[in-house]
PDB file of N, CA and C in Angstrom:
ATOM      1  N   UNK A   1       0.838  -1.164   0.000  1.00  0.00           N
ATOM      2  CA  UNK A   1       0.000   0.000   0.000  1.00  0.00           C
ATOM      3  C   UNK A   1       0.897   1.246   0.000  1.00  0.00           C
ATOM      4  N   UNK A   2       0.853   2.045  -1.026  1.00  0.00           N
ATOM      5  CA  UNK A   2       1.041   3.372  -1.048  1.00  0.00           C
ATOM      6  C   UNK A   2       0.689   4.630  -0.511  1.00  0.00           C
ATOM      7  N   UNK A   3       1.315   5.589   0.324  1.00  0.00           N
ATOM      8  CA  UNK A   3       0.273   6.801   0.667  1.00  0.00           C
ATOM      9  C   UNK A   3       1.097   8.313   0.038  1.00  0.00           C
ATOM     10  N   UNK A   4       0.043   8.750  -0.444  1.00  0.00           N
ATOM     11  CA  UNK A   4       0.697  10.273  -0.777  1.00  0.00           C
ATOM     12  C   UNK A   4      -0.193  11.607  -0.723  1.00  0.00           C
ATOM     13  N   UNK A   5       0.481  12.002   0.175  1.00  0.00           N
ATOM     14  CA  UNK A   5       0.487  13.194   0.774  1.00  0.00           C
ATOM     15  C   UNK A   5      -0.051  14.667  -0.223  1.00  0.00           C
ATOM     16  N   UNK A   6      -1.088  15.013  -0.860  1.00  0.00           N
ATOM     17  CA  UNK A   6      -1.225  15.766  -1.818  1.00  0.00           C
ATOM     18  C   UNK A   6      -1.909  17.274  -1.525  1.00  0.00           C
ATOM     19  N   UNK A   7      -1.886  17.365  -0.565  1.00  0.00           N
ATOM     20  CA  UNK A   7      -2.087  18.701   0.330  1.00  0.00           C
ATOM     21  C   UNK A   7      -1.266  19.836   0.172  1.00  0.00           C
ATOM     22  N   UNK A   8      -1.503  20.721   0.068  1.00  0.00           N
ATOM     23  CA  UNK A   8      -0.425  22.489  -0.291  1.00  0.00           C
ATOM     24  C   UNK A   8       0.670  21.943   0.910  1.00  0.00           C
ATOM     25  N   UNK A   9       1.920  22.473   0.612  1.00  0.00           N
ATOM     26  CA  UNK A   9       2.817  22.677   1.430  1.00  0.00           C
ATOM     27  C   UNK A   9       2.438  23.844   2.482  1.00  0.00           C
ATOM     28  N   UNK A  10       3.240  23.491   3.992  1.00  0.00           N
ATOM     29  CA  UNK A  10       2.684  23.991   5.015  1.00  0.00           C
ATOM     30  C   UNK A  10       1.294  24.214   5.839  1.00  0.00           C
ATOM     31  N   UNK A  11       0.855  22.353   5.013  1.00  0.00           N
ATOM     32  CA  UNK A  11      -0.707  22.411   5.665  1.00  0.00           C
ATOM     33  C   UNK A  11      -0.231  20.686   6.283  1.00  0.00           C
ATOM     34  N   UNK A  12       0.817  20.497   7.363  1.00  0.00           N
ATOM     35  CA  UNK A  12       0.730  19.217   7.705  1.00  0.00           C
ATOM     36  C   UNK A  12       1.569  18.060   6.761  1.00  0.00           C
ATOM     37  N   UNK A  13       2.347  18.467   5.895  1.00  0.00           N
ATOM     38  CA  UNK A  13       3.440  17.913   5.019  1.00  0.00           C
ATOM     39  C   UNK A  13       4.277  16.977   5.976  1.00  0.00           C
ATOM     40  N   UNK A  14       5.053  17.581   6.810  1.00  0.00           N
ATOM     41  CA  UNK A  14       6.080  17.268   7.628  1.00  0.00           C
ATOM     42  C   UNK A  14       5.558  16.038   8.940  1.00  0.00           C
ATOM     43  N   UNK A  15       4.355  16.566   9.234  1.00  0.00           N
ATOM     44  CA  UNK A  15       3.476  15.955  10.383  1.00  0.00           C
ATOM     45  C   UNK A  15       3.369  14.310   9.973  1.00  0.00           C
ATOM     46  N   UNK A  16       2.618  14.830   8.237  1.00  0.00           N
ATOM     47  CA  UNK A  16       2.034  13.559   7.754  1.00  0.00           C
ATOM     48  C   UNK A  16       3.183  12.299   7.782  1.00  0.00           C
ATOM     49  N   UNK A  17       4.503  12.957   7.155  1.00  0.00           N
ATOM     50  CA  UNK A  17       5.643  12.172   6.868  1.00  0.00           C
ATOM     51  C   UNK A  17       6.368  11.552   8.245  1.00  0.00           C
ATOM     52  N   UNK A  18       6.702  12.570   9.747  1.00  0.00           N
ATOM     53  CA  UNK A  18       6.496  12.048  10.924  1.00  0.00           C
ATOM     54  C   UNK A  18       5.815  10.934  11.454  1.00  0.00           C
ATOM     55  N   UNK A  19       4.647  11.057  11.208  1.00  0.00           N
ATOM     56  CA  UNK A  19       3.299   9.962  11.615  1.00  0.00           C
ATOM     57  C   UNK A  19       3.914   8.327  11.482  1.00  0.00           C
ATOM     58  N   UNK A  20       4.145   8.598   9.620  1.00  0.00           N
ATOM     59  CA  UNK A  20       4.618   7.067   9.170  1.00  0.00           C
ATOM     60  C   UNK A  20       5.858   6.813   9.548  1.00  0.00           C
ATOM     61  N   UNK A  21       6.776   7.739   9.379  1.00  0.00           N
ATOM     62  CA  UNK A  21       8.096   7.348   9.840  1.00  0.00           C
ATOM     63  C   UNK A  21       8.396   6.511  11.291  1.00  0.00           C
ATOM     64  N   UNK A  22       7.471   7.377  12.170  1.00  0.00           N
ATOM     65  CA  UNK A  22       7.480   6.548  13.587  1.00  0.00           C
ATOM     66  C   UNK A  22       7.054   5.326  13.214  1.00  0.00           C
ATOM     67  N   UNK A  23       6.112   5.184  12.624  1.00  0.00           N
ATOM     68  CA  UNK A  23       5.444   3.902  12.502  1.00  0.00           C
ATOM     69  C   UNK A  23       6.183   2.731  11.627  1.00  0.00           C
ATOM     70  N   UNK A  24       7.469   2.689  11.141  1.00  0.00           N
ATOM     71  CA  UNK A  24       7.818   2.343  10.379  1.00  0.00           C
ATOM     72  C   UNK A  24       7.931   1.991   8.898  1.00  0.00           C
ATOM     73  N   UNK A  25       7.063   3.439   8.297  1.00  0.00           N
ATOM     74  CA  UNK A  25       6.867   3.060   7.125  1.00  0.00           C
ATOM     75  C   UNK A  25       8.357   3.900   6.215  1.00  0.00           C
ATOM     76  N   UNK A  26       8.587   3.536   5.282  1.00  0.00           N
ATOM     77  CA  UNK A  26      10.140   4.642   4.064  1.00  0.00           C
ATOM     78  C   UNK A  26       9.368   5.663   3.666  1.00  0.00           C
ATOM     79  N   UNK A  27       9.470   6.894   4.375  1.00  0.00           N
ATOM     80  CA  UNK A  27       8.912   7.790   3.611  1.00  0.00           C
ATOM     81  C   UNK A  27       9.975   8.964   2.663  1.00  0.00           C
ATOM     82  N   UNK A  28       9.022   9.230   1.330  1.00  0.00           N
ATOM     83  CA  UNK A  28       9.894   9.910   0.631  1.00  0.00           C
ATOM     84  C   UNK A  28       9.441  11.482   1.173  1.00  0.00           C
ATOM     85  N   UNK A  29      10.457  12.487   1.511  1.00  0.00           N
ATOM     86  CA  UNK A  29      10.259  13.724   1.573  1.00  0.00           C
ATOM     87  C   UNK A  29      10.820  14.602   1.078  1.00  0.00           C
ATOM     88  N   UNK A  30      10.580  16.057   0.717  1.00  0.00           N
ATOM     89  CA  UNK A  30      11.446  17.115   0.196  1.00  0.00           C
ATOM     90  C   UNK A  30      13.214  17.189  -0.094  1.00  0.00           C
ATOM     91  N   UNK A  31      13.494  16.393   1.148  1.00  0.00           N
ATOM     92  CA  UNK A  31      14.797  16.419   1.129  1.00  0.00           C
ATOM     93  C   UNK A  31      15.430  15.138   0.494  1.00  0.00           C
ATOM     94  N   UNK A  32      14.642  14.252  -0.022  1.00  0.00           N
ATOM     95  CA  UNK A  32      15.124  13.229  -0.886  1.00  0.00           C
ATOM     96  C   UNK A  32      14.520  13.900  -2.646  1.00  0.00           C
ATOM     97  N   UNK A  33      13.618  14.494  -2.413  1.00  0.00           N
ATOM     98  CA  UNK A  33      13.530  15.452  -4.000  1.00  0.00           C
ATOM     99  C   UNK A  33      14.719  16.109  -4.568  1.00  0.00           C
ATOM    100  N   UNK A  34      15.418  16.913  -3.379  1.00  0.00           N
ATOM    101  CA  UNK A  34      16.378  17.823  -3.879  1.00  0.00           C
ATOM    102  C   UNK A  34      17.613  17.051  -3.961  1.00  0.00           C
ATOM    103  N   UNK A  35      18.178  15.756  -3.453  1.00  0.00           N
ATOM    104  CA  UNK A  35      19.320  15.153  -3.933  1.00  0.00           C
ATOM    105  C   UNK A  35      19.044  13.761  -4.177  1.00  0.00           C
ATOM    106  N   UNK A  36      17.903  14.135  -5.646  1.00  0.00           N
ATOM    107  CA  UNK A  36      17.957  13.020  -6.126  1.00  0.00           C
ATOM    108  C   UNK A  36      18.099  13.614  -7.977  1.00  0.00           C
ATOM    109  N   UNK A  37      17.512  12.798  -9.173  1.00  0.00           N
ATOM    110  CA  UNK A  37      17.386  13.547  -9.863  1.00  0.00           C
ATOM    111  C   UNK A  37      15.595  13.832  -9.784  1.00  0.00           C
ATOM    112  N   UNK A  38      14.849  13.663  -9.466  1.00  0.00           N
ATOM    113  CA  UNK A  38      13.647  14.065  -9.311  1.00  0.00           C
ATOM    114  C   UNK A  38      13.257  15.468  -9.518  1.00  0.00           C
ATOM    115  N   UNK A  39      14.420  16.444  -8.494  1.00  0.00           N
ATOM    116  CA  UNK A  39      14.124  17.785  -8.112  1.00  0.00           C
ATOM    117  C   UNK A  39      14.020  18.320  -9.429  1.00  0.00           C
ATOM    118  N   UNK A  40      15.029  17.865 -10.688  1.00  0.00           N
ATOM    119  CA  UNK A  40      14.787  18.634 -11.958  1.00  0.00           C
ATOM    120  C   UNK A  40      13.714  18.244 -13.440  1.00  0.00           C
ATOM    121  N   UNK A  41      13.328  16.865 -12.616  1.00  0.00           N
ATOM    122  CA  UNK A  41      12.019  16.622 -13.454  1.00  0.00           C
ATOM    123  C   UNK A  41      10.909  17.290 -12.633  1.00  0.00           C
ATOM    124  N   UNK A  42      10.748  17.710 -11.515  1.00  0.00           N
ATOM    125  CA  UNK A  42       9.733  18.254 -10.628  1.00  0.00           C
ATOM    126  C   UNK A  42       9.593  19.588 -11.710  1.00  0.00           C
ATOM    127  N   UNK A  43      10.904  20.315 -11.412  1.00  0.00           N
ATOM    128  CA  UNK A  43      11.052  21.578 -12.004  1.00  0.00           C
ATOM    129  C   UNK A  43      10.575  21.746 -13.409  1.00  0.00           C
ATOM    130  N   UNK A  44      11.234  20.512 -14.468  1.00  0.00           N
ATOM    131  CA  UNK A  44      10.384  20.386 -15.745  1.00  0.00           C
ATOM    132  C   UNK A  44       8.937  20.064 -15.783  1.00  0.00           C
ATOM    133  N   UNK A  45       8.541  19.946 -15.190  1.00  0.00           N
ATOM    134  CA  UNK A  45       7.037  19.132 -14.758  1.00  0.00           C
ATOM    135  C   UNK A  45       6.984  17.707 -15.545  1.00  0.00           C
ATOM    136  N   UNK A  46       7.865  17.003 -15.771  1.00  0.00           N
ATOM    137  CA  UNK A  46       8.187  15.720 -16.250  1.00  0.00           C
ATOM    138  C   UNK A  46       7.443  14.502 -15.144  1.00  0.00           C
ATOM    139  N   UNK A  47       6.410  14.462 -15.243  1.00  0.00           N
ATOM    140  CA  UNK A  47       5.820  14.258 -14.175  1.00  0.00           C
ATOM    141  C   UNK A  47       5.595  12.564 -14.486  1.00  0.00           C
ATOM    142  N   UNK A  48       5.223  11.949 -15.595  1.00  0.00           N
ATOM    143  CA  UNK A  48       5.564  10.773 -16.071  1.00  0.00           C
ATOM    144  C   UNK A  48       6.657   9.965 -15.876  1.00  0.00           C
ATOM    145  N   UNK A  49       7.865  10.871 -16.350  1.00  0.00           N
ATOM    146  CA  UNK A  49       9.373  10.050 -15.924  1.00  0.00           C
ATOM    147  C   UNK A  49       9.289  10.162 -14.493  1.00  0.00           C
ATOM    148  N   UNK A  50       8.764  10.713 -13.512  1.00  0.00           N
ATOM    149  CA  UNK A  50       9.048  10.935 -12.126  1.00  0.00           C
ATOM    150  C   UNK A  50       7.955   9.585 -11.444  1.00  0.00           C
ATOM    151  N   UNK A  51       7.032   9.181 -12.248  1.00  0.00           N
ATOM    152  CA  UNK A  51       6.226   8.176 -11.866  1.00  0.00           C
ATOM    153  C   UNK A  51       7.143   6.946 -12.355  1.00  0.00           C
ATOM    154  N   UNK A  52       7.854   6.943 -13.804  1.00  0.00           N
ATOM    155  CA  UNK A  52       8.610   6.013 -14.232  1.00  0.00           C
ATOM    156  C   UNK A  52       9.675   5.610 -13.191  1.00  0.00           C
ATOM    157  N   UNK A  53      10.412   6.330 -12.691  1.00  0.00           N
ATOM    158  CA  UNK A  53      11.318   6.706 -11.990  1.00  0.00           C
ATOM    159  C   UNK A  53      11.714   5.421 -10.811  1.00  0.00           C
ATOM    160  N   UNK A  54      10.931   4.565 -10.645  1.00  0.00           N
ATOM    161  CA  UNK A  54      11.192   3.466  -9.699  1.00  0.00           C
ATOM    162  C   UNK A  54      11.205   3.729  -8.155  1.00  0.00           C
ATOM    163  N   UNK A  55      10.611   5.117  -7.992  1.00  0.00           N
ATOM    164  CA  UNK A  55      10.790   5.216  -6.724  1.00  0.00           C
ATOM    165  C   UNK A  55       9.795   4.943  -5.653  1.00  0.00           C
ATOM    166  N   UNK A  56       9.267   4.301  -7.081  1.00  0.00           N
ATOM    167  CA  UNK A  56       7.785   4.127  -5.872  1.00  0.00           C
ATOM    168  C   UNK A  56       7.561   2.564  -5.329  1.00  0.00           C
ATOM    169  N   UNK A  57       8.764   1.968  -6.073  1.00  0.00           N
ATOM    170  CA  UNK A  57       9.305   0.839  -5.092  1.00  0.00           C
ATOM    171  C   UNK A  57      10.408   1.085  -4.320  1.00  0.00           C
ATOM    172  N   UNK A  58      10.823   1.984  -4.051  1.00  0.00           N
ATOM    173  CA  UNK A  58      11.687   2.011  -2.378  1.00  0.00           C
ATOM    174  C   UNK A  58      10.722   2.813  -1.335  1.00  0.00           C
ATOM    175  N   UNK A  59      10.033   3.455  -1.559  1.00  0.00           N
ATOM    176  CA  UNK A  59       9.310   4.317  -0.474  1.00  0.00           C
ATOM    177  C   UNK A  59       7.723   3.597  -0.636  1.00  0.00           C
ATOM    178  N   UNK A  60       7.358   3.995   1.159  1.00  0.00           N
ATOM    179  CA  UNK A  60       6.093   3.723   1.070  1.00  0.00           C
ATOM    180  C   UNK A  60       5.068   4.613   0.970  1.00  0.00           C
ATOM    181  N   UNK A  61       5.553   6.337   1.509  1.00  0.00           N
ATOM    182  CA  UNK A  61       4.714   7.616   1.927  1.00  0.00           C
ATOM    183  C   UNK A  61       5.132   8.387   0.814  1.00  0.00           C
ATOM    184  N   UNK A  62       4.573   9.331   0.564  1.00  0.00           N
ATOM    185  CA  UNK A  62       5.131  10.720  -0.605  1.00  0.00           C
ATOM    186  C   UNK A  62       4.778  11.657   0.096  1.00  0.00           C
ATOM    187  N   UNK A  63       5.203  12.790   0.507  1.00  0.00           N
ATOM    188  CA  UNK A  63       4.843  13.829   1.202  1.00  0.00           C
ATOM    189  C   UNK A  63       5.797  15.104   0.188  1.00  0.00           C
ATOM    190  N   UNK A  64       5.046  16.358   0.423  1.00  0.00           N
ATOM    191  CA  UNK A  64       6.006  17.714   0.136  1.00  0.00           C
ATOM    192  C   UNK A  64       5.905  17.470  -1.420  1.00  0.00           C
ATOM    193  N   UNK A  65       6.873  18.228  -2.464  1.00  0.00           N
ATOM    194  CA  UNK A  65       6.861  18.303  -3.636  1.00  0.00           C
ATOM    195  C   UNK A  65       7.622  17.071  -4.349  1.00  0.00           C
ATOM    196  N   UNK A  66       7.324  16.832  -5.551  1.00  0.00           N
ATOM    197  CA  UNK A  66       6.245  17.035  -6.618  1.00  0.00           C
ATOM    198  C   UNK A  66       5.152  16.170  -6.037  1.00  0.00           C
ATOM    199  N   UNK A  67       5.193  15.288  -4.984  1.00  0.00           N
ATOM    200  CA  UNK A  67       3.671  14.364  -4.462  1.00  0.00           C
ATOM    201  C   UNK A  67       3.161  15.375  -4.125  1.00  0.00           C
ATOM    202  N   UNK A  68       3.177  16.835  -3.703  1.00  0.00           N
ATOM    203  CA  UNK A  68       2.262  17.324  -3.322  1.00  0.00           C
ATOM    204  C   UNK A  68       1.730  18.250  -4.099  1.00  0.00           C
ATOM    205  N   UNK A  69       1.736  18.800  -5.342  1.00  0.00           N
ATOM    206  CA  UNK A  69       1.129  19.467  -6.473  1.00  0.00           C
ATOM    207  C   UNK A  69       0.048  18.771  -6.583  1.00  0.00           C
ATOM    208  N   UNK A  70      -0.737  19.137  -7.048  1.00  0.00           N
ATOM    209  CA  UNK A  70      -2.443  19.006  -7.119  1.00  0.00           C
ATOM    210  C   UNK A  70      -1.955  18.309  -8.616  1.00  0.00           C
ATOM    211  N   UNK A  71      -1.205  19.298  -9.380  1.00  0.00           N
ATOM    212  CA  UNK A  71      -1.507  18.162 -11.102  1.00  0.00           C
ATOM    213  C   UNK A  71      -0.606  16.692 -11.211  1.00  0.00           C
ATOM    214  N   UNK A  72       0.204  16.999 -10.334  1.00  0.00           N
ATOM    215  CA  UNK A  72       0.796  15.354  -9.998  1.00  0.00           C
ATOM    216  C   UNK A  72      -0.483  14.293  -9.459  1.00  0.00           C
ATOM    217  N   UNK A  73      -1.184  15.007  -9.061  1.00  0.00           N
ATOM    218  CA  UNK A  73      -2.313  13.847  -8.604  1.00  0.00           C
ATOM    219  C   UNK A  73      -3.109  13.242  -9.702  1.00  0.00           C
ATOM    220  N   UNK A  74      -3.125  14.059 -10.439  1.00  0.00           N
ATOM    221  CA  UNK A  74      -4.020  13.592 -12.171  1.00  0.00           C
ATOM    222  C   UNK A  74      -3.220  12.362 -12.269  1.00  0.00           C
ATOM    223  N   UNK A  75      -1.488  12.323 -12.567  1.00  0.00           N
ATOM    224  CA  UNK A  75      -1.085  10.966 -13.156  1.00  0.00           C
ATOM    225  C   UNK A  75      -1.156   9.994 -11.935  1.00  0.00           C
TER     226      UNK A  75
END
């Protein structure tokens, strides 16, 4: 089971990603966006290759950006 976090930033982002982490789930957050290559398909809105991207077999949570843009939720 997958969870992602698709709420505006600074409405409970950090909280949400806390929650699971205690609980033992891999959550992906902001700070795995920016040193990965993600941060510059985020920026392109390459939002396909970022689903391609395999990362949604190492993590279980998505919180913060690009999981949290409203048009990332369309794909």
């Amino acid at each position: 089971m997958k969870f992602v976090y698709t709420g505006m930033q600074r409405c409970g982002t950090k909280s949400f990603g806390d929650f699971f982490r205690k609980n033992g789930y891999r959550v992906f957050s902001w700070s795995e966006t920016v040193t990965t290559d993600l941060h510059g398909l985020f920026a392109d809105g390459k939002w396909l290759d970022i689903l391609n991207s395999g990362i949604f077999n190492d993590y279980d949570v998505f919180e913060d950006a690009p999981f949290s843009d409203p048009v990332f939720a369309r794909f």
